[in-house]
C-alpha atoms as a PDB file:
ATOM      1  CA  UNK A   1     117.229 108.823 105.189  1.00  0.00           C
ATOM      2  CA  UNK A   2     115.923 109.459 109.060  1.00  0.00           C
ATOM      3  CA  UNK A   3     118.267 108.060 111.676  1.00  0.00           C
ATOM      4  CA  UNK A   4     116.387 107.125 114.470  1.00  0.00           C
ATOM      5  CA  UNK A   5     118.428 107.946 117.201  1.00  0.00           C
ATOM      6  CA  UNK A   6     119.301 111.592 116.471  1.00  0.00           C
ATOM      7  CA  UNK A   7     115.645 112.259 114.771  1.00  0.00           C
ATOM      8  CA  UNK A   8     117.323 114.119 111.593  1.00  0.00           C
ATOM      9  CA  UNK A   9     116.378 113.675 107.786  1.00  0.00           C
ATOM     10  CA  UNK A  10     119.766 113.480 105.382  1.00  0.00           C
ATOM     11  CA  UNK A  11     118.414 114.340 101.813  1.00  0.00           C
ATOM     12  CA  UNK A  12     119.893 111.784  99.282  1.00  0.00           C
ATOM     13  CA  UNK A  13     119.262 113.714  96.267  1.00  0.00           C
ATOM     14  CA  UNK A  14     119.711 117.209  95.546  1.00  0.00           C
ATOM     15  CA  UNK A  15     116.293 119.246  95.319  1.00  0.00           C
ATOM     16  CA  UNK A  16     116.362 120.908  91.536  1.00  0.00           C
ATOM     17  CA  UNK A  17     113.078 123.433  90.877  1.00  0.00           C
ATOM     18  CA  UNK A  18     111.771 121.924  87.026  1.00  0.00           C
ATOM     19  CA  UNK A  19     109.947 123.645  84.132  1.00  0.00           C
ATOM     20  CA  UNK A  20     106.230 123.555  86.088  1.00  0.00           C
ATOM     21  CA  UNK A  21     108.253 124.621  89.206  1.00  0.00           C
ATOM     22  CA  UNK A  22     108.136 121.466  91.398  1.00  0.00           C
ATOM     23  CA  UNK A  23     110.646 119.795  93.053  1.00  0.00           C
ATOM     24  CA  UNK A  24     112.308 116.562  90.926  1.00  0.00           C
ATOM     25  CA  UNK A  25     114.116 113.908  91.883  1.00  0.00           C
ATOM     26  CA  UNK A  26     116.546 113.863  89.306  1.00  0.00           C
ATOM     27  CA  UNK A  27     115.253 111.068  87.427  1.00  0.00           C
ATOM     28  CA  UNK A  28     111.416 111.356  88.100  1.00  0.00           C
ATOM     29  CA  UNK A  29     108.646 112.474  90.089  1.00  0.00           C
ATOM     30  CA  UNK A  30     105.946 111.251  92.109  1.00  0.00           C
ATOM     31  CA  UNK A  31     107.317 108.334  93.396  1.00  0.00           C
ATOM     32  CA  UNK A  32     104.586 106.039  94.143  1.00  0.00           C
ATOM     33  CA  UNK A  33     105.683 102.391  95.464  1.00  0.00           C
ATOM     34  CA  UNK A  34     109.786 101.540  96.820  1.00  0.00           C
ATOM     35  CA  UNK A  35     110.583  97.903  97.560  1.00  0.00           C
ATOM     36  CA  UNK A  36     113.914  96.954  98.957  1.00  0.00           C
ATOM     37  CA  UNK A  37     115.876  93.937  98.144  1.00  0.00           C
ATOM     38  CA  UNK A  38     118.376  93.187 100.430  1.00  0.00           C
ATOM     39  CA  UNK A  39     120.117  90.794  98.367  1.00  0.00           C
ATOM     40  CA  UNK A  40     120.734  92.868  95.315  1.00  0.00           C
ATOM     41  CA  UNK A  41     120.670  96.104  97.498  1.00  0.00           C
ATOM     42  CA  UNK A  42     118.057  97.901  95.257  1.00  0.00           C
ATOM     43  CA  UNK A  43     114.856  99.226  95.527  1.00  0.00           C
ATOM     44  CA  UNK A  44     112.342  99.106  92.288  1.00  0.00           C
ATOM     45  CA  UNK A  45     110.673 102.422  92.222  1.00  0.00           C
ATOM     46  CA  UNK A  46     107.673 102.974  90.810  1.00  0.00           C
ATOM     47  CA  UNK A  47     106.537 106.826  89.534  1.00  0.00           C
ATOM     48  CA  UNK A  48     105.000 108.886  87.101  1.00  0.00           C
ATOM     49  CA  UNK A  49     105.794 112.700  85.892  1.00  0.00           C
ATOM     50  CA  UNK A  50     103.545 114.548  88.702  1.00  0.00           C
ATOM     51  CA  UNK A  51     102.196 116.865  85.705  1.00  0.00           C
ATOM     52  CA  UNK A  52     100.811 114.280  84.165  1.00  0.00           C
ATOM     53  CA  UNK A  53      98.584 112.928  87.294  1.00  0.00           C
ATOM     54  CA  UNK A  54      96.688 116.622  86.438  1.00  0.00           C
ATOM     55  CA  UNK A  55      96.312 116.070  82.201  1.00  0.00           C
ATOM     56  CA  UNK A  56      92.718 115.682  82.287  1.00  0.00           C
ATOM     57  CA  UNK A  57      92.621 113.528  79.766  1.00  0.00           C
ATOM     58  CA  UNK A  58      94.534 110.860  81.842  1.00  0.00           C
ATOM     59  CA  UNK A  59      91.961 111.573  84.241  1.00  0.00           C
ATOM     60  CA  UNK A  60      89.381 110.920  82.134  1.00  0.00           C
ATOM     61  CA  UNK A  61      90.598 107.878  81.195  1.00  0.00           C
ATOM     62  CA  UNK A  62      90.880 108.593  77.583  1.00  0.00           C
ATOM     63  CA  UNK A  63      94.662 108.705  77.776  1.00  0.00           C
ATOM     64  CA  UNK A  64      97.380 106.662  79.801  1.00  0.00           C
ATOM     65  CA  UNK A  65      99.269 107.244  82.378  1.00  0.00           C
ATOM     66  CA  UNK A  66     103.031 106.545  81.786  1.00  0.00           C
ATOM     67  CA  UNK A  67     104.502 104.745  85.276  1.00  0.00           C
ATOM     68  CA  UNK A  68     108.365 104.664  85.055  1.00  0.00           C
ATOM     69  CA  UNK A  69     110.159 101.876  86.504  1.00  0.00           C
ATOM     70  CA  UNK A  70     113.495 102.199  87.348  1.00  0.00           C
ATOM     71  CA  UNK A  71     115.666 100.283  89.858  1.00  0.00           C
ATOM     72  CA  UNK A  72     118.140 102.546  92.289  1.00  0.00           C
ATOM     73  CA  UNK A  73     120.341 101.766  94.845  1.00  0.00           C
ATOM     74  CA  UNK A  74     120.868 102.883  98.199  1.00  0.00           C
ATOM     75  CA  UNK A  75     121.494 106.185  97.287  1.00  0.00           C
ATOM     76  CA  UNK A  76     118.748 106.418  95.055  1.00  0.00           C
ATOM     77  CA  UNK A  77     120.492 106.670  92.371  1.00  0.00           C
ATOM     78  CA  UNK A  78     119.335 104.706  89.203  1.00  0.00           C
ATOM     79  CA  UNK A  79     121.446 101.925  88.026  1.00  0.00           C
ATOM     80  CA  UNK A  80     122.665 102.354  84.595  1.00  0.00           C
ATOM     81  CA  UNK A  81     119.717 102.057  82.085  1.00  0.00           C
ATOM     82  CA  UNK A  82     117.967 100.082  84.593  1.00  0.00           C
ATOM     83  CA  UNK A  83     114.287 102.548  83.359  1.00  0.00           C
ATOM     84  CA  UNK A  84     111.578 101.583  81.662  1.00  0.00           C
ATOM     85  CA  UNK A  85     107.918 103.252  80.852  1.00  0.00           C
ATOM     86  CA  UNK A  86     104.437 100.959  81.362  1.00  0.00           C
ATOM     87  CA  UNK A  87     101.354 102.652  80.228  1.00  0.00           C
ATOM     88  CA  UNK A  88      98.638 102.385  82.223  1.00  0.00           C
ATOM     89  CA  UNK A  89      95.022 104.248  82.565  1.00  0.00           C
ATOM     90  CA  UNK A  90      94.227 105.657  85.503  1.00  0.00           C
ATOM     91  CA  UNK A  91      91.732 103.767  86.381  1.00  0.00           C
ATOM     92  CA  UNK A  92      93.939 100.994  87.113  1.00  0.00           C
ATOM     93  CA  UNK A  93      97.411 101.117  89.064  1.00  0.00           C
ATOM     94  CA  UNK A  94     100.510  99.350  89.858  1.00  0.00           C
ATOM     95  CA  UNK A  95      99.518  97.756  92.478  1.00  0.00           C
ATOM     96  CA  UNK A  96     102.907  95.863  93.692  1.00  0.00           C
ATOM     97  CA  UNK A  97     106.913  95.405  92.152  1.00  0.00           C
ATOM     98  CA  UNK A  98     109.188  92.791  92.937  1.00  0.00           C
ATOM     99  CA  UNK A  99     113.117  92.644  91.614  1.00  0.00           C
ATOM    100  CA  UNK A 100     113.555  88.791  91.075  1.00  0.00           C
ATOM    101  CA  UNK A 101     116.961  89.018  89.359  1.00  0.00           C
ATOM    102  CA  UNK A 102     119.594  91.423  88.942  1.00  0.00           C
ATOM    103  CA  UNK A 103     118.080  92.668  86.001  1.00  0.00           C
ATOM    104  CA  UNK A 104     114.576  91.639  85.742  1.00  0.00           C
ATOM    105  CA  UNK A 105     111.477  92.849  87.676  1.00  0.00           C
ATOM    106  CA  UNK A 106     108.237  91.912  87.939  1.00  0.00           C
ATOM    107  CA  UNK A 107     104.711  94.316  88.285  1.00  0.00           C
ATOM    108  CA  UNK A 108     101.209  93.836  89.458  1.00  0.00           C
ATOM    109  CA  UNK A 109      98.616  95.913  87.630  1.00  0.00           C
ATOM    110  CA  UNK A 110      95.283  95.985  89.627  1.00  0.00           C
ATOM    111  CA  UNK A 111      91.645  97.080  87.578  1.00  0.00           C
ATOM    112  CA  UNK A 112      88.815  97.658  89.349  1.00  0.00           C
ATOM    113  CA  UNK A 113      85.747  96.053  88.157  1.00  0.00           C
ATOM    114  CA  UNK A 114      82.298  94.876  88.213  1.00  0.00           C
ATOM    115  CA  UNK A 115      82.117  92.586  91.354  1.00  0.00           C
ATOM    116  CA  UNK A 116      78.071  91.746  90.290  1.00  0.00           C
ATOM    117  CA  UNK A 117      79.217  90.372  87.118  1.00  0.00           C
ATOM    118  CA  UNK A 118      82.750  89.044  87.555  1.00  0.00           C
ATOM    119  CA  UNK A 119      82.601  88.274  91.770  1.00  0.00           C
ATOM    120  CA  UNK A 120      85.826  89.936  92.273  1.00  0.00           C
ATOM    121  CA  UNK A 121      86.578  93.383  93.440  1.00  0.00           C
ATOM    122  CA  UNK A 122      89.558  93.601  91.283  1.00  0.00           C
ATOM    123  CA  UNK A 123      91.663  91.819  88.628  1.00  0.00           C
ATOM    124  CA  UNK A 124      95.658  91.732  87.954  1.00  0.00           C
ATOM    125  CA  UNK A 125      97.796  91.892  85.210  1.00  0.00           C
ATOM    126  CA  UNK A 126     101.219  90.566  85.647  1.00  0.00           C
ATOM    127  CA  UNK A 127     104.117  91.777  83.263  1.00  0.00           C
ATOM    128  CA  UNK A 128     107.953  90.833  83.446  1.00  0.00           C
ATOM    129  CA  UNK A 129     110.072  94.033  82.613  1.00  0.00           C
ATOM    130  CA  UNK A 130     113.976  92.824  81.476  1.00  0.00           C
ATOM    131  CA  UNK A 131     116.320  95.883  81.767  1.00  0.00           C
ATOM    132  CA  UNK A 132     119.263  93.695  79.639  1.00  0.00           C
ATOM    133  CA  UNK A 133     116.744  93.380  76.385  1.00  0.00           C
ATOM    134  CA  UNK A 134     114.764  96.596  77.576  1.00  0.00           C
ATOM    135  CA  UNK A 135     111.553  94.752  77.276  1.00  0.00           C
ATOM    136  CA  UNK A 136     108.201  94.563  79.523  1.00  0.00           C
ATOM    137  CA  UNK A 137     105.490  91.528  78.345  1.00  0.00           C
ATOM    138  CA  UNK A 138     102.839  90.679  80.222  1.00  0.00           C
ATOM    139  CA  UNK A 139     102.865  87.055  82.034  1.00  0.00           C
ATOM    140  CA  UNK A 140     100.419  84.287  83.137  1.00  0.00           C
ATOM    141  CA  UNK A 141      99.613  85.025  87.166  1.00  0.00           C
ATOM    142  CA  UNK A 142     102.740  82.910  88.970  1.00  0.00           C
ATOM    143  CA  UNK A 143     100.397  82.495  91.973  1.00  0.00           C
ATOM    144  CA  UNK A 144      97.342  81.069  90.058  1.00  0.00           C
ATOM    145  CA  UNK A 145      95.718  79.969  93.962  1.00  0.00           C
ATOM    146  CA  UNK A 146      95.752  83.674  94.756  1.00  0.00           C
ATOM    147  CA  UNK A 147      93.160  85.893  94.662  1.00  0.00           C
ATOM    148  CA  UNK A 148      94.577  89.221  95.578  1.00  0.00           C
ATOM    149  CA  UNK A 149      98.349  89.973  95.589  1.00  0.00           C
ATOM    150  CA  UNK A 150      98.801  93.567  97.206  1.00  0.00           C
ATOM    151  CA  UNK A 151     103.097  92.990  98.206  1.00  0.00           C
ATOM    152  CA  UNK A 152     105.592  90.499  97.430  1.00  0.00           C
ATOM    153  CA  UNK A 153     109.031  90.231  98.274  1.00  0.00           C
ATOM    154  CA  UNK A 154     111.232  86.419  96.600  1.00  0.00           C
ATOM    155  CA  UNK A 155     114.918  85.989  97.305  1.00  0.00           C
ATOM    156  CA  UNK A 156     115.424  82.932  95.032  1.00  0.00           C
ATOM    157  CA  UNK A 157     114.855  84.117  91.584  1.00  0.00           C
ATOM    158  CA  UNK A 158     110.876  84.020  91.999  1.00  0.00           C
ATOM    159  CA  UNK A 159     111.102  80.018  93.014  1.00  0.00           C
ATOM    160  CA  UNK A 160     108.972  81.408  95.488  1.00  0.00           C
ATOM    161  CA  UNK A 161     107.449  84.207  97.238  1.00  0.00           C
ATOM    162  CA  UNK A 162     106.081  86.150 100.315  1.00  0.00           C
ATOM    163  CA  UNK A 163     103.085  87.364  99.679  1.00  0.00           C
ATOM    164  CA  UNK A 164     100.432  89.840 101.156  1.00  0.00           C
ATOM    165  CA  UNK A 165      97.502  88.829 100.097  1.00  0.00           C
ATOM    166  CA  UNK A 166      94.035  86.592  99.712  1.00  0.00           C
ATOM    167  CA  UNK A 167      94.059  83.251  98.403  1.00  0.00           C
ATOM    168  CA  UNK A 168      90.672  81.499  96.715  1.00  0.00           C
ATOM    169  CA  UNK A 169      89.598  80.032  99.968  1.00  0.00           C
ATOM    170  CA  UNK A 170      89.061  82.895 101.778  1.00  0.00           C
ATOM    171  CA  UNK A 171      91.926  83.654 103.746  1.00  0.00           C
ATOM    172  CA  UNK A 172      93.815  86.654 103.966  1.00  0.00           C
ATOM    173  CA  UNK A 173      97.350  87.487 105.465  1.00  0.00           C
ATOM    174  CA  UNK A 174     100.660  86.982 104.976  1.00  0.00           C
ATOM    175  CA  UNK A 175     101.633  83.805 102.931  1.00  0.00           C
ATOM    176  CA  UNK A 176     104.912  81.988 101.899  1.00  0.00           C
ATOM    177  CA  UNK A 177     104.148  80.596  97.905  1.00  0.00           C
ATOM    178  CA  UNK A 178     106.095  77.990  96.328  1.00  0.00           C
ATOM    179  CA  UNK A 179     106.066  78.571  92.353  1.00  0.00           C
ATOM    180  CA  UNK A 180     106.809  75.102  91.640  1.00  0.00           C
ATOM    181  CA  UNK A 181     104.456  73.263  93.946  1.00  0.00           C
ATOM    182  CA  UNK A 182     101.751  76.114  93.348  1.00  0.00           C
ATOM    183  CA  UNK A 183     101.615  75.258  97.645  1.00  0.00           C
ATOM    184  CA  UNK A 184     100.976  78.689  99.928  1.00  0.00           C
ATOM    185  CA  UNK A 185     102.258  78.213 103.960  1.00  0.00           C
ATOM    186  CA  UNK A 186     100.296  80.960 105.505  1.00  0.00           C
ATOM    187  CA  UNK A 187     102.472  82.640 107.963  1.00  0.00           C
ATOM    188  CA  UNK A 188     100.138  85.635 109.604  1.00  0.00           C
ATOM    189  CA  UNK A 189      96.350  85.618 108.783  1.00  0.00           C
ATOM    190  CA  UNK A 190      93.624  88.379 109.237  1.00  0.00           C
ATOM    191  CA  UNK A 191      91.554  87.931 111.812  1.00  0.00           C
ATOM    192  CA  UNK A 192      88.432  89.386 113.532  1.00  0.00           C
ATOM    193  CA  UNK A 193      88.687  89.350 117.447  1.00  0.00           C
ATOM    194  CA  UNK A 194      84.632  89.559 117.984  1.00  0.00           C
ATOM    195  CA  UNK A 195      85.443  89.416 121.902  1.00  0.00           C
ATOM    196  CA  UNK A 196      87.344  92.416 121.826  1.00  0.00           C
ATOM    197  CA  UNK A 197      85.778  93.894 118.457  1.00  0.00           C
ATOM    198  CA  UNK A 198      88.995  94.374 116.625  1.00  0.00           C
ATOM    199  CA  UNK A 199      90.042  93.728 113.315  1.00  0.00           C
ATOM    200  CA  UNK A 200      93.788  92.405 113.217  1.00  0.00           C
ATOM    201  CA  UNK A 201      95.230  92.509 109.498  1.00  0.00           C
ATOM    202  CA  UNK A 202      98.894  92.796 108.061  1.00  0.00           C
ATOM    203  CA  UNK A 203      99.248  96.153 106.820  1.00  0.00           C
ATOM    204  CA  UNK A 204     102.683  95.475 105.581  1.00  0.00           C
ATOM    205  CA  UNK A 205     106.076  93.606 105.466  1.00  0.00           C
ATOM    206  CA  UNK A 206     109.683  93.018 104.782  1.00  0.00           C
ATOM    207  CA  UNK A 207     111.872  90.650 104.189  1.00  0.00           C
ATOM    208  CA  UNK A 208     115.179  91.877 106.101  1.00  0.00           C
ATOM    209  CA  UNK A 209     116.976  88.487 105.503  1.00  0.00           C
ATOM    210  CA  UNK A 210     116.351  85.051 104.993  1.00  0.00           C
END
């Protein structure tokens, strides 16, 4: 935690040295992706065991790479049994998490691939992880007019979301999506300012209440 008006750091966790001599959180390393939910007061956390980021045969591709997904409070410290492992090649990555109930979350896979052939630069995978029935399946795209999703934040049970991201007609920005209506508001779009010669994009967001 940094408090910003006496510049300090407060370490939430205690830093323990394991087996490879790194330092652990004490439920897992490397993590890669937090998103805050200020209505359950969690964060999803997204990470991996950093030895395994080295195994060259996940970097090869020939063997995947085991993400943990866990959610934590504000403390980061992980709720219950609220962990659960997605394998994933390296080639691909989570690209974005989302907590939609109290026990549910939602992930965004992202593969890179042949833009030639397919005229995309990348394609998702969506998969619904329940903590209750310890399950993850993967799930039909709920934003089927988006192209790219790279963030998402939803405060009513995934009715609908805000989204970072493209949709099919070309636009790219920040958008509100309604689930039910399949409708997208944009709020903030990308732009190019050609008098001044700068690009003006959303590099990222969050919801801090609604």
């Amino acid at each position: 935690m940094f408090d910003l008006d006496s510049g300090q750091f407060t370490y939430l966790y205690n830093k323990i040295l394991n087996e490879d001599g790194y330092e652990d959180f004490p439920y897992e390393t490397q993590p890669i992706a937090l998103n805050y939910n200020f209505k359950y007061g969690t964060f999803v956390n997204v990470s991996c065991k950093e030895k395994a980021l080295y195994n060259l045969k996940v970097r090869n591709g020939k063997k995947p790479l085991k993400y943990h997904i866990s959610l934590v409070d504000k403390d980061f410290k992980v709720k219950g049994d609220f962990v659960i492992e997605v394998k994933s090649l390296l080639k691909s990555d989570i690209q974005a998490s989302v907590q939609i109930t109290d026990h549910t979350v939602m992930v965004v896979e992202r593969f890179d691939v042949n833009e030639k052939k397919k005229g995309v630069e990348s394609e998702y995978k969506y998969y619904l992880i329940d903590y209750e029935k310890q399950t993850c399946k993967e799930i039909a795209s709920p934003f089927p007019n988006m192209k790219y999703v790279r963030s998402m934040i939803t405060v009513d049970e995934g009715k609908s979301y805000y989204i970072k991201g493209d949709n099919w007609n070309g636009d790219s920005g920040l958008f509100y999506y309604d689930c039910v209506t399949n409708e997208q508001t944009p709020i903030l779009l990308d732009y190019y300012d050609y008098e001044n010669d700068i690009d003006n994009h959303v590099v990222n967001f969050c919801l801090v209440e609604k």
